[in-house]
Protein backbone atom coordinates (compact mmCIF):
# COMPACT_ATOMS: atom_id res chain seq x y z
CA UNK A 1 -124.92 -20.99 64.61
CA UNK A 2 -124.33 -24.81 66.32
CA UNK A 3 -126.19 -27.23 64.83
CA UNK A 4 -128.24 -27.76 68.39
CA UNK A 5 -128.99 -24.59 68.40
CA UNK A 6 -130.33 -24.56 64.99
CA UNK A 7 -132.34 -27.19 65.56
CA UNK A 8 -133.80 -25.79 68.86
CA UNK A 9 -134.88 -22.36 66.99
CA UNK A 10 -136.65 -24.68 64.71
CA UNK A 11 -138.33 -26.74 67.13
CA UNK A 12 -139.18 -23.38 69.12
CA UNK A 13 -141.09 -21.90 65.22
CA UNK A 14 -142.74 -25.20 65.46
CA UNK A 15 -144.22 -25.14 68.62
CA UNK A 16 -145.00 -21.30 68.58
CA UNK A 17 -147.13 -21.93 65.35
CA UNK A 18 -149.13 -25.23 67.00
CA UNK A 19 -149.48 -22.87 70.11
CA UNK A 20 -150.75 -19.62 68.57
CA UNK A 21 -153.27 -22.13 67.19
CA UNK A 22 -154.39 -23.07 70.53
CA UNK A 23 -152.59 -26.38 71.32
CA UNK A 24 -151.81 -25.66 75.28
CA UNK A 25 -149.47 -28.81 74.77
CA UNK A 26 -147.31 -27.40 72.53
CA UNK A 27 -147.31 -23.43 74.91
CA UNK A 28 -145.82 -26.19 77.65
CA UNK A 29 -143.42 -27.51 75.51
CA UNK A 30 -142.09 -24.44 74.18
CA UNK A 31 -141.34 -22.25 77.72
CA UNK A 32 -140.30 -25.67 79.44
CA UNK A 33 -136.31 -24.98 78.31
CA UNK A 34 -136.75 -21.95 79.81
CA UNK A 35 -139.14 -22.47 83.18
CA UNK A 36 -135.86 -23.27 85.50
CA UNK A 37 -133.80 -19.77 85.17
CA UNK A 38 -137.75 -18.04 84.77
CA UNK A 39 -137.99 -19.50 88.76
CA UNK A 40 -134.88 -18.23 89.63
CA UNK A 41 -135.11 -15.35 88.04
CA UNK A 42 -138.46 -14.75 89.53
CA UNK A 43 -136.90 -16.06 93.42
CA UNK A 44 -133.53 -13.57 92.59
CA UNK A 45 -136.38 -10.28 92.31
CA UNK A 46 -138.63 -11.52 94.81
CA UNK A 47 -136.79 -13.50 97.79
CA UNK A 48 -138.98 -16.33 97.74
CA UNK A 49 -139.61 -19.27 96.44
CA UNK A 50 -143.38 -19.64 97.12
CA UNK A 51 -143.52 -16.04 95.48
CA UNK A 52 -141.20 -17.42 92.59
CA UNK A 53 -143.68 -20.37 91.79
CA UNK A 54 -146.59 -17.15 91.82
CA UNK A 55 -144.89 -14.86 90.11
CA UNK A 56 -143.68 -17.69 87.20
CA UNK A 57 -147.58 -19.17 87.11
CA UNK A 58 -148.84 -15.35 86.38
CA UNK A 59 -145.92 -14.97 83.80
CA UNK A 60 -147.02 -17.61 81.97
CA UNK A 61 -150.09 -17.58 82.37
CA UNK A 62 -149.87 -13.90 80.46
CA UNK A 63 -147.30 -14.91 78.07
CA UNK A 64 -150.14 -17.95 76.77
CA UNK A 65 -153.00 -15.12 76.97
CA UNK A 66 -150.60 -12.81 74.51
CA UNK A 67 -148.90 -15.53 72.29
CA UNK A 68 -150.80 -13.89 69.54
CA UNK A 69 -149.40 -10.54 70.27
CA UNK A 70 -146.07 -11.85 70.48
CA UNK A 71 -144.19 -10.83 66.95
CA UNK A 72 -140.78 -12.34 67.24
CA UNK A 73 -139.09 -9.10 67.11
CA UNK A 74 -136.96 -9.93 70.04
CA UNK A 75 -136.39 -13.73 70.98
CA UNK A 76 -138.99 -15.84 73.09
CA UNK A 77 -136.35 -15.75 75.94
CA UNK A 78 -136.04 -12.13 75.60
CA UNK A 79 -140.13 -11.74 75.80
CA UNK A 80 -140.99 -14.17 78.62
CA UNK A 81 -138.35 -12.29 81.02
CA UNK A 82 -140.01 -8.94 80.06
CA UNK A 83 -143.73 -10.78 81.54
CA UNK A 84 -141.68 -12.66 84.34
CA UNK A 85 -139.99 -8.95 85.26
CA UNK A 86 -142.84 -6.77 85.24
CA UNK A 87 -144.89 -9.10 87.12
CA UNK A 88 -142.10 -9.57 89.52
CA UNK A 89 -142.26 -5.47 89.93
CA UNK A 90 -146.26 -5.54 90.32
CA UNK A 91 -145.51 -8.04 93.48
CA UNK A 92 -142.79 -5.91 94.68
CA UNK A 93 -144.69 -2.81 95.10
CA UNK A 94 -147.50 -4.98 97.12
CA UNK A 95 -145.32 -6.60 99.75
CA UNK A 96 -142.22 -5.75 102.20
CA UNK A 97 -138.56 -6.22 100.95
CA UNK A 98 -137.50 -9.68 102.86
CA UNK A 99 -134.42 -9.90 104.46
CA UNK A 100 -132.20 -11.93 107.16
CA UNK A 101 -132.30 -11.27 111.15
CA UNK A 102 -129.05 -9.35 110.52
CA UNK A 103 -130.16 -6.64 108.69
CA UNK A 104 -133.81 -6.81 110.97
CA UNK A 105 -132.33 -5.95 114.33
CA UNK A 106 -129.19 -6.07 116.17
CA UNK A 107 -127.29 -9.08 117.80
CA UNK A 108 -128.91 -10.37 120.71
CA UNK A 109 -127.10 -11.67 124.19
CA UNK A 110 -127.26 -15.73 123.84
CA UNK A 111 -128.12 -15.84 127.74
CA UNK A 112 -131.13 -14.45 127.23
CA UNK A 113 -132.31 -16.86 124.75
CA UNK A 114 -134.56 -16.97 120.77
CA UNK A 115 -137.19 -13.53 120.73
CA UNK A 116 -140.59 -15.06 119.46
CA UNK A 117 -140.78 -15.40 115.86
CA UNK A 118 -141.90 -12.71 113.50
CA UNK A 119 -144.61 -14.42 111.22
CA UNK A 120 -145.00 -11.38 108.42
CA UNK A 121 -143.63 -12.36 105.16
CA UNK A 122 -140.50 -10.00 105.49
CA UNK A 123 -137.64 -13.34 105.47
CA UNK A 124 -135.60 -14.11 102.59
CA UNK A 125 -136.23 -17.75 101.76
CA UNK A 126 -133.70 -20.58 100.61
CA UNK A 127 -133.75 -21.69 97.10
CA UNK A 128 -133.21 -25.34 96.21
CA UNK A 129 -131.23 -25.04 93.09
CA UNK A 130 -130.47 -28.29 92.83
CA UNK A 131 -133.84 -29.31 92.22
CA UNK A 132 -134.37 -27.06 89.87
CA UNK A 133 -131.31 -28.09 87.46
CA UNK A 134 -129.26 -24.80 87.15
CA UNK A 135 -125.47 -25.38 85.27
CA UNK A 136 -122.57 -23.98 86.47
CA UNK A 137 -120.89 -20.91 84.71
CA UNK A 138 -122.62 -17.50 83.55
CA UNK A 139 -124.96 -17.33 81.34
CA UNK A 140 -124.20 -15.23 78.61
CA UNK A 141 -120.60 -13.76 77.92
CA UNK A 142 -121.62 -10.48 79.31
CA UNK A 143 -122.65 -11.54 82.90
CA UNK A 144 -120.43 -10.27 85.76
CA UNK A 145 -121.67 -13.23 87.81
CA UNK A 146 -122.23 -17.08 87.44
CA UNK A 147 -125.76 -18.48 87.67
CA UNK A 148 -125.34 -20.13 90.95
CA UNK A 149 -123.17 -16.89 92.23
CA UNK A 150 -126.50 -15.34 91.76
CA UNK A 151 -128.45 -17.40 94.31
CA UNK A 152 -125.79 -16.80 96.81
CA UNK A 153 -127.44 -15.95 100.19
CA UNK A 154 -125.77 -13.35 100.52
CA UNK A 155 -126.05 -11.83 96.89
CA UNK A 156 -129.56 -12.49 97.11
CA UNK A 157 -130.30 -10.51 100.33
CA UNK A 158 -128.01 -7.71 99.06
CA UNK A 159 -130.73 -7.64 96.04
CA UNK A 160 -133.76 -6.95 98.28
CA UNK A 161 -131.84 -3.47 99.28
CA UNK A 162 -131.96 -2.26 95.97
CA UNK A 163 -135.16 -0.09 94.66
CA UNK A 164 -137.35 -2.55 92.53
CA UNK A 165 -135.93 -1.37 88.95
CA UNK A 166 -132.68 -1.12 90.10
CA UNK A 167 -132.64 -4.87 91.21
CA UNK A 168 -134.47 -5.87 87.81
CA UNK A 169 -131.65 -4.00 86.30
CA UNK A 170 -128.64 -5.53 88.19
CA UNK A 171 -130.36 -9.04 87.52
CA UNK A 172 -131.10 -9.00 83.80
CA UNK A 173 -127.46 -7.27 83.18
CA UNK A 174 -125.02 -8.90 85.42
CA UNK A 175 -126.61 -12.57 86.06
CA UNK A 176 -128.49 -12.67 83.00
CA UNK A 177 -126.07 -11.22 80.37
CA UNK A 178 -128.28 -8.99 78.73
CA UNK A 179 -127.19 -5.97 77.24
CA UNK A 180 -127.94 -2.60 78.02
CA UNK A 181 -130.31 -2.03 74.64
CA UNK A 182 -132.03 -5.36 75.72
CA UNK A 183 -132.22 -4.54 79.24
CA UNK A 184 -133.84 -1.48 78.60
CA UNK A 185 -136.41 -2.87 76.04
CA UNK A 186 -137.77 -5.11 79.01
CA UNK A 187 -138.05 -2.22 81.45
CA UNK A 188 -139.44 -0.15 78.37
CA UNK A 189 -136.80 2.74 79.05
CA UNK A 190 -133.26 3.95 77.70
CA UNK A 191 -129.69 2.48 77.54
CA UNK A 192 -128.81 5.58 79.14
CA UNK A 193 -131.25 4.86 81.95
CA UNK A 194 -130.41 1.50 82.47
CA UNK A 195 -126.50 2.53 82.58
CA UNK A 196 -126.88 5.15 85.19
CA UNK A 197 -129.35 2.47 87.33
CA UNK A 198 -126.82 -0.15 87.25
CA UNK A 199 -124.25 1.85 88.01
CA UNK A 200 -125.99 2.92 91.58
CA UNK A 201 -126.81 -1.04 92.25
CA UNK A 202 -123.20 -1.37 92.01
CA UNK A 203 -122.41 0.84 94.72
CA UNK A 204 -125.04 -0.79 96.64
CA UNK A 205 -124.51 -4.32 95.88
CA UNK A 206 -120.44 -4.11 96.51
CA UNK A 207 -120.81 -2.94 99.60
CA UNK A 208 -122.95 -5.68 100.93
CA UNK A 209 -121.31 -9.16 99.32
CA UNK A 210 -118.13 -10.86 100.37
CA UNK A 211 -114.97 -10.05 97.79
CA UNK A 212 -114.94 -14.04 97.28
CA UNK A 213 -118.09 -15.71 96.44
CA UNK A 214 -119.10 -19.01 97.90
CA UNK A 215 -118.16 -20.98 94.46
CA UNK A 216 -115.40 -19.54 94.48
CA UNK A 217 -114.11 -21.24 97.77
CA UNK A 218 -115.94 -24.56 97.15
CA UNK A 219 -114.18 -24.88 93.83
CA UNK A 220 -110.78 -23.78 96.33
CA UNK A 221 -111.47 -26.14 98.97
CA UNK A 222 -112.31 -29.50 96.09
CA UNK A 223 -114.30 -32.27 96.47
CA UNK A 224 -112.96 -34.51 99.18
CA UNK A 225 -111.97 -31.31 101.65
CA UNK A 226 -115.74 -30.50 101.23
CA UNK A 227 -117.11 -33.56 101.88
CA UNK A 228 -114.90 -33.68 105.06
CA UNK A 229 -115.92 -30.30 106.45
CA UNK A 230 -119.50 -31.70 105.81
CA UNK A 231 -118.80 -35.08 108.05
CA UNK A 232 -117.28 -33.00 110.37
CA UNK A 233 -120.16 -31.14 111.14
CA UNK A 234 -123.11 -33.61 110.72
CA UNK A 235 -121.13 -35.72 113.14
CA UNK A 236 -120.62 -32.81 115.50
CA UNK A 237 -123.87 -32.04 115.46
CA UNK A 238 -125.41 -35.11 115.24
CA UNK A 239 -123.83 -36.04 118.59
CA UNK A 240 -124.71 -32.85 120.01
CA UNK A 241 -121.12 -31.89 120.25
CA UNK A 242 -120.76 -27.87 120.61
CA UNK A 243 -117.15 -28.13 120.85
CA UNK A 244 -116.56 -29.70 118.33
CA UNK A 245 -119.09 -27.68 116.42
CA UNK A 246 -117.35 -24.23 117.42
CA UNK A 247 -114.06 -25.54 116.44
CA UNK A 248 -115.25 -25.09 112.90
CA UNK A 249 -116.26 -21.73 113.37
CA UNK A 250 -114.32 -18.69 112.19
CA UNK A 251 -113.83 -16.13 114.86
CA UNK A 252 -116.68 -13.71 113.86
CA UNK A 253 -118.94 -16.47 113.11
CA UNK A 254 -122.50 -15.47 113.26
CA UNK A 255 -125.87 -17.50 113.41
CA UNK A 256 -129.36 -16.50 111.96
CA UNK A 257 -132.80 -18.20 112.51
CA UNK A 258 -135.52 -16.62 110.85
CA UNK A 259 -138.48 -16.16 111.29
CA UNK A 260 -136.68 -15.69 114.55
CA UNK A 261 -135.38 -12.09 114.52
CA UNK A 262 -132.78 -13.31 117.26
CA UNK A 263 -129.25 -13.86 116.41
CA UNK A 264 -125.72 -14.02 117.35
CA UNK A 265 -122.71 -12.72 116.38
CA UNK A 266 -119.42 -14.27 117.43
CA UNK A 267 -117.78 -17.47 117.84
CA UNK A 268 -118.01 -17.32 121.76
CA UNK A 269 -121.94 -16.01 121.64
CA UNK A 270 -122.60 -18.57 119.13
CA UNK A 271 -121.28 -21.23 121.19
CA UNK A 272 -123.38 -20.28 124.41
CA UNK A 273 -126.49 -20.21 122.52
CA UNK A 274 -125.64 -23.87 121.08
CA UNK A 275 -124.79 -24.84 124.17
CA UNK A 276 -127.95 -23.88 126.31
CA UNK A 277 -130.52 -24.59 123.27
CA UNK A 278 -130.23 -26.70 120.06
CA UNK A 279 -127.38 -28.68 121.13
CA UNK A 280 -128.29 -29.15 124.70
CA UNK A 281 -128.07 -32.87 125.65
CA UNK A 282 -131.78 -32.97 126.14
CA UNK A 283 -132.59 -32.93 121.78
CA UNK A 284 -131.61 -35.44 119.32
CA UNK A 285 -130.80 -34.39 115.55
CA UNK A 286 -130.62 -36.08 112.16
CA UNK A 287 -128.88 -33.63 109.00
CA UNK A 288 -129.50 -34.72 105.50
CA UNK A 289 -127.13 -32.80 103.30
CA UNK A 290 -129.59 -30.79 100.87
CA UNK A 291 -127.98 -27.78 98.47
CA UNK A 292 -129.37 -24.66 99.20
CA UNK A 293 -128.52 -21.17 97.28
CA UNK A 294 -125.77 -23.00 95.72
CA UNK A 295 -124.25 -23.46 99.08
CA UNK A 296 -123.65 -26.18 101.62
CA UNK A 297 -126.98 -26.90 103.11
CA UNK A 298 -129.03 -29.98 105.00
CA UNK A 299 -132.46 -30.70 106.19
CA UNK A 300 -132.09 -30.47 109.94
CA UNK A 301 -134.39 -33.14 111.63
CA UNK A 302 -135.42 -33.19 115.18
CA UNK A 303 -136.65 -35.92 117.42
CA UNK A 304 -140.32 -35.89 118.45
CA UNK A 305 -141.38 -38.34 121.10
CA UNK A 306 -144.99 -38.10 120.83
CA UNK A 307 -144.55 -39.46 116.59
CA UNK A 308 -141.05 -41.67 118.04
CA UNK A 309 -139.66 -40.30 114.64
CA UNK A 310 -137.29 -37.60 113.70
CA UNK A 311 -139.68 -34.48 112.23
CA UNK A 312 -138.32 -31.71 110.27
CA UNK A 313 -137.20 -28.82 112.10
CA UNK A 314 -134.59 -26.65 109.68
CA UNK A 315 -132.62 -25.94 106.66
CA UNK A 316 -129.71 -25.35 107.52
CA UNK A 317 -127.36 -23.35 105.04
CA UNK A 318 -123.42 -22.55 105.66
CA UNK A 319 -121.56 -19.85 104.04
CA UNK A 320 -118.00 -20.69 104.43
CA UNK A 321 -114.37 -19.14 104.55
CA UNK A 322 -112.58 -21.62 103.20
CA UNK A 323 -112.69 -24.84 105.66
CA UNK A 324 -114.40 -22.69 108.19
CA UNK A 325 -118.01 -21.38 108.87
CA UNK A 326 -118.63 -18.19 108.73
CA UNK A 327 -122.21 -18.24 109.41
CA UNK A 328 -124.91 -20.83 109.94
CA UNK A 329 -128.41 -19.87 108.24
CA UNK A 330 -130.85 -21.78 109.79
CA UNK A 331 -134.46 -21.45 108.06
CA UNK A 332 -137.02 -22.43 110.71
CA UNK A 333 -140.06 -23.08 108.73
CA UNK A 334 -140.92 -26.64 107.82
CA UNK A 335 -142.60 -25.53 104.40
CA UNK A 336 -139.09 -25.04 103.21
CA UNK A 337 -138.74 -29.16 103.03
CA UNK A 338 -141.24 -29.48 100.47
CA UNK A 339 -139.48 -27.78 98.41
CA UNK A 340 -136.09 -29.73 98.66
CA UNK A 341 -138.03 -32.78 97.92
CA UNK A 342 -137.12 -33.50 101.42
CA UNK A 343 -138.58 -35.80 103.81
CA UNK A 344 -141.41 -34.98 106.25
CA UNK A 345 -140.67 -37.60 108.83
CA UNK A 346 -137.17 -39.90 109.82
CA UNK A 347 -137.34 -43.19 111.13
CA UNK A 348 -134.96 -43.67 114.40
C-alpha cells in the first residue's frame, strides 16, 4: 500500500470515529473525497443533474443517519455507492426514463419549423464535468470504460434504455471497476446474477454507442486541431455564417434541441433549419466554450433588446468525427447555466 494511501485510510478511521460520535464536521470531511464520482455516479443512473444533486443529498443524508450501523466490512467507498445506488433505483421507479429528441420521435422537415417544447421531465440533461473535477483514465483496473467515457452523451442516453438494475449493474462494473462479488453485494444479489445482467446491458449498450468514443478522437485530433475546430465554429456562428457552419458538418450530421422534440437529420436539413431560424440574420449570438459530458461544449448567448445584453439561450454540446460534427446537442433550458458556473447575462 502507497504511502498516500496509507495515510488517507488513516485519516478516513479518524474521521469515522469523530463522526460516529456526532461531529457533522468531521461526516463532511470524510465523504468529501468521494462527493464528485457520488454526483456522477448518481447523474450516470439518473440522467440529470438536478436529480444527481437529489439523489446525492438523500444518499448522504442516509449514510450520516446509519454511520453507526456502518461496520467496515466493506470499504466506505464501497458502502456510500450501495446508499447512492439504491436511492438512485427508488427515483427510477418514480419518474420516466429521459432521453434525446432522437430516440422521442422521428426527424422532422426543417421547412416546417421547431414543434412546441415538451416540458415533462423525460430529457437527458448535460453534465458539467469540469466543474465537478473528474481525472482522466478509468477508475479501477477492471473498468471497460474511462471516467469521462462514461459521461459521454451518447453513453449516457444509451444507459437510460437499460432496465434500472441492469444500468446500476453496467455502471458499478464497467465505469466503476467493481467486481462482480462487490457488485452484487450493493444490489444485495449473486455474482451469478450480476454476470448474466451485465451480459444483456452489453447487448444493449453496444448497439447504441459509437465504436470510437469521443476521448478517443479528441486525444486523435490534439490540442491545437481542437482549439481550431472550436474557432472555427464560434466564429461561424458568431457571425451568423451557415455556410460556413455546414462546412463543418459530416454528411449525416444531425441536430437535437430538447425540450424541443423537433430535430433534423442531415447535413442539407440541418442547414435549412439554420438558415431560416437560429442563424437567420435577424439574431445575434455570443458562445463561451463550457465542457459538457466530457465533450466540446459552450454557453450559447442570445441578444435581447429589451435588457441591450446578450441572455443565455443554450448549451450547446458537439459530438465529433474527427475534425467534423457529427451532431450538435443543443440544451434549451437556461437552468442548465447555473450549473456550468456560467453567466446569466453578456455585456455587448
Amino acid at each position: 500500500m502507497s504511502s498516500a494511501r496509507t495515510a488517507r485510510t488513516s485519516d478516513e478511521r479518524v474521521l469515522l470515529t469523530a463522526a460516529r460520535q456526532g461531529d457533522e464536521d468531521a461526516f463532511g470531511r470524510l465523504v468529501e473525497p468521494y462527493r464528485a464520482e457520488l454526483h456522477a455516479h448518481c447523474y450516470r443512473m439518473l440522467g440529470s443533474v438536478q436529480d444527481a444533486e437529489d439523489a446525492l443529498q438523500d444518499a448522504l443524508l442516509r449514510a450520516w443517519r446509519g454511520l453507526p450501523r456502518f461496520e467496515g466490512r466493506s470499504s466506505l467507498r464501497s458502502w456510500l455507492y450501495t446508499i447512492a445506488t439504491n436511492v438512485c433505483l427508488r427515483t427510477i421507479e418514480q419518474r420516466p426514463k429521459r432521453v434525446l429528441p432522437i430516440d422521442y420521435a422521428p426527424a422532422a422537415d426543417p421547412h416546417d419549423g421547431p414543434a412546441e417544447p415538451v416540458t415533462e421531465s423525460v430529457w437527458l440533461e448535460p453534465y458539467p464535468d469540469e466543474k465537478l473535477g473528474l481525472e482522466d483514465g478509468p477508475l479501477g483496473p477492471d473498468a471497460r470504460y474511462e471516467q469521462r467515457e462514461g459521461l459521454e452523451l451518447a453513453f449516457t442516453a444509451a444507459l437510460q434504455h437499460l432496465p434500472a438494475r441492469q444500468r446500476a449493474v453496467l455502471i458499478l462494473r464497467d465505469v466503476l471497476g467493481f467486481s462482480a462479488r462487490e457488485t452484487a453485494e450493493v444490489l444485495r444479489t449473486t455474482p451469478v446474477s450480476i454476470d448474466s445482467a451485465l451480459q444483456r446491458a452489453h447487448k444493449t449498450i453496444d448497439e447504441r454507442i459509437p465504436k470510437q468514443s469521443q476521448q478517443t478522437t479528441l486525444r486523435s485530433l490534439g490540442d491545437e486541431a481542437l482549439r481550431q475546430v472550436v474557432d472555427r465554429y464560434v466564429a461561424a456562428w458568431e457571425s451568423n455564417d451557415v455556410d460556413a457552419v455546414v462546412a463543418m458538418l459530416t454528411e449525416d450530421a444531425r441536430m437535437t434541441m430538447p425540450p424541443l422534440p423537433t430535430w433534423y437529420a442531415g447535413r442539407d436539413a440541418v442547414a435549412a433549419f439554420l438558415r431560416g431560424w437560429p442563424l437567420s440574420h435577424v439574431k445575434r449570438w455570443r458562445l463561451i466554450p463550457a465542457r459538457a459530458n466530457a465533450q466540446v461544449g459552450f454557453g450559447g448567448y442570445i441578444w435581447d433588446e429589451h435588457t441591450r445584453t446578450f441572455v443565455p439561450e443554450s448549451v450547446n454540446v458537439l459530438t465529433l468525427r474527427g475534425a467534423e460534427i457529427e451532431e450538435i446537442t443543443a440544451f434549451r433550458t437556461t437552468d442548465a447555466f447555473a450549473h456550468f458556473g456560467l453567466p446569466d447575462r453578456m455585456d455587448a
